[in-house]
Protein backbone atom coordinates (compact mmCIF):
# COMPACT_ATOMS: atom_id res chain seq x y z
CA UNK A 1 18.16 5.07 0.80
CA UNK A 2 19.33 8.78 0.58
CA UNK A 3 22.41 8.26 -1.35
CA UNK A 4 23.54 11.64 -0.85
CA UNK A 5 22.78 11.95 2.58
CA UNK A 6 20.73 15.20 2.59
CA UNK A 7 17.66 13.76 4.90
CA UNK A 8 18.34 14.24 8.57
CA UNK A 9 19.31 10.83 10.51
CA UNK A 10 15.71 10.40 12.01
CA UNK A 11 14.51 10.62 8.75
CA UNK A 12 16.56 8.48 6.86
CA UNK A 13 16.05 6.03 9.56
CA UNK A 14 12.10 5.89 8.90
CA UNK A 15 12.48 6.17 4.92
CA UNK A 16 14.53 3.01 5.08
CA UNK A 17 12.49 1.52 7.67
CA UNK A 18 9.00 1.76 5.57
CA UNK A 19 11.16 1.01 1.85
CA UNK A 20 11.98 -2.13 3.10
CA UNK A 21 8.68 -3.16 4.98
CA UNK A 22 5.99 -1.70 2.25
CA UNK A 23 8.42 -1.15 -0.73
CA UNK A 24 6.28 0.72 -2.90
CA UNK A 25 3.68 1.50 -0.15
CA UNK A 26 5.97 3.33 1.24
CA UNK A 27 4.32 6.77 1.03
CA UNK A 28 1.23 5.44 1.75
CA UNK A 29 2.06 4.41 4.75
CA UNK A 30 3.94 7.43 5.98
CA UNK A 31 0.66 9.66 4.80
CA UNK A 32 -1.06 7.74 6.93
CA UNK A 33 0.55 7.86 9.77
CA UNK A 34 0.39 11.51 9.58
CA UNK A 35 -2.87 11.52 9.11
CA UNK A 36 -3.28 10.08 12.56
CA UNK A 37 -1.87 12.93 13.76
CA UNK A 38 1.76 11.87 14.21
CA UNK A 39 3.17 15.38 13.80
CA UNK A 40 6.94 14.22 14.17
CA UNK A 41 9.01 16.61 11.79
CA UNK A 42 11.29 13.61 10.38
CA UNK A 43 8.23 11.98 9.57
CA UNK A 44 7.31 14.69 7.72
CA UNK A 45 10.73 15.18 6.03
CA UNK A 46 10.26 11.29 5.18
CA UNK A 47 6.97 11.64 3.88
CA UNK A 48 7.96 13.84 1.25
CA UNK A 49 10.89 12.24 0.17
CA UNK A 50 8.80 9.78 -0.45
CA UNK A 51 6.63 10.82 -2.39
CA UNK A 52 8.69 12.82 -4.51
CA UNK A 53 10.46 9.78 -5.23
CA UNK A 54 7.50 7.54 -6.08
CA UNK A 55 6.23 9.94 -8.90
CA UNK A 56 9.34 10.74 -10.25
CA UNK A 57 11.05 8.69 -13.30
CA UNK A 58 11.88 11.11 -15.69
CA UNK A 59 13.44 14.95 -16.08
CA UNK A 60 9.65 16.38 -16.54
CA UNK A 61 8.98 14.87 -13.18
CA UNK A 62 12.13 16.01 -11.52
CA UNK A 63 11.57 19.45 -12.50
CA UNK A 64 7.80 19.26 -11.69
CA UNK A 65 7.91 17.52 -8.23
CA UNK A 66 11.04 20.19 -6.91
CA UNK A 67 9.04 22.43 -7.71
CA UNK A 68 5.76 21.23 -6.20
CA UNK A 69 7.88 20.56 -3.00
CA UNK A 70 9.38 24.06 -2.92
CA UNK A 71 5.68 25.70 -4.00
CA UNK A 72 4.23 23.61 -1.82
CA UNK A 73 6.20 24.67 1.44
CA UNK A 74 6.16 28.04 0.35
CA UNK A 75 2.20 28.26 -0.12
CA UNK A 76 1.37 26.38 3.19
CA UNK A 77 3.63 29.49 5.05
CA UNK A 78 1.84 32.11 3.47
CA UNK A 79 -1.98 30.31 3.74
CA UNK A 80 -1.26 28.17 7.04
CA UNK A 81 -1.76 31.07 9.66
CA UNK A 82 -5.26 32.03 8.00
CA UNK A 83 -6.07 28.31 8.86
CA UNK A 84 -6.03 27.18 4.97
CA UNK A 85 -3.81 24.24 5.16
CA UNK A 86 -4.44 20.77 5.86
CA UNK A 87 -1.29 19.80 7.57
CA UNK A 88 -0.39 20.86 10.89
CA UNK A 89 3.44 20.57 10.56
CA UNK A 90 4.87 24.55 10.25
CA UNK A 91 6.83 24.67 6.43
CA UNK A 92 10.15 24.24 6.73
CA UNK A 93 13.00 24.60 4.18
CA UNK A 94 14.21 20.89 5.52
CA UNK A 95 10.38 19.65 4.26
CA UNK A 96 11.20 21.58 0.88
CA UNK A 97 14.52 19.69 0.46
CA UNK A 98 13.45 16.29 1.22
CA UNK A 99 11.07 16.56 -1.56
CA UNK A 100 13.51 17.74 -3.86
CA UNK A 101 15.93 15.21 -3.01
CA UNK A 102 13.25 12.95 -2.93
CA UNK A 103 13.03 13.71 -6.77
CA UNK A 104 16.13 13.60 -7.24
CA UNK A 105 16.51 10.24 -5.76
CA UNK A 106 13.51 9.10 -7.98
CA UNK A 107 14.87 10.47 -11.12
CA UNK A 108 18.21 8.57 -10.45
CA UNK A 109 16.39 5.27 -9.28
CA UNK A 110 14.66 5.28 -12.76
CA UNK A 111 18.12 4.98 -14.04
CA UNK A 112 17.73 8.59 -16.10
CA UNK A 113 20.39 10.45 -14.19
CA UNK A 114 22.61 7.94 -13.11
CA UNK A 115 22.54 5.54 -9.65
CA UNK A 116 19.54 5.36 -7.39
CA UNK A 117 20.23 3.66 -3.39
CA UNK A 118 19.23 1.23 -2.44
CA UNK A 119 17.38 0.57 1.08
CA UNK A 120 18.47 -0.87 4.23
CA UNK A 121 17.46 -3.65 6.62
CA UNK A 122 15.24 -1.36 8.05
CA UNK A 123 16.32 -2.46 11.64
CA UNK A 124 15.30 0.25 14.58
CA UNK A 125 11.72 1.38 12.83
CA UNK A 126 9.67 3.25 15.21
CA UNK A 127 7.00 1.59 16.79
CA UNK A 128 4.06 2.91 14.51
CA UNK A 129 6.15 1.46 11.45
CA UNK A 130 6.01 -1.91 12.71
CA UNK A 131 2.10 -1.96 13.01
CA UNK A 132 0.00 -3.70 10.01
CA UNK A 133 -1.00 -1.90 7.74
């Protein structure tokens, strides 16, 4: 869970929802549901919170996966309307901050910056969450 409730409702809904089902799958699972095409922007926003939480443990990795969410955002607005980016989701400053708070969360959880959440019941997962994997 978000414990600083920076992730939009939707997307704190869907972060808690796949935590509690795939635990460290998580990501995995979000990726590939976007992958299907699932274009849904708190999907998105949960997707990378979530994986800017999974990689991060220490204070190199919050510093390098803020950035890489920021930089990331940033180069798929610039390269995106040339038809250069992967994703189909427009960049979004919301995206960017998930990430980074995704890393933050991470760095936290780890127990280097203090106290990580914890995740709910995950109770009221959209439909595609509650299909096997």
């Amino acid at each position: 869970m978000d414990p600083y409730g920076k992730l939009s409702a939707g997307a704190q809904k869907i972060v808690d929802c796949l935590e509690s089902k795939f635990g460290n799958l998580a990501w995995e699972k979000s990726n590939n549901e976007r992958n299907k095409g699932n274009q849904d922007d708190d999907l998105r926003d949960a997707e990378h919170y979530l994986y800017s939480k999974q990689n991060t443990s220490n204070i190199v990795d919050l510093i390098m996966y803020s950035g890489l969410s920021i930089g990331y955002s940033g180069l798929k607005g610039i390269t995106q309307p040339f038809g250069f980016f992967m994703k189909e989701s427009l960049p979004s400053i919301q995206e960017a901050s998930s990430g980074v708070e995704g890393a933050w969360d991470g760095y936290n959880r780890s127990g280097s910056g203090g106290s990580g959440g914890s995740s709910s019941s995950g109770s009221g997962c959209p439909g595609w969450c509650n299909s096997s994997y």
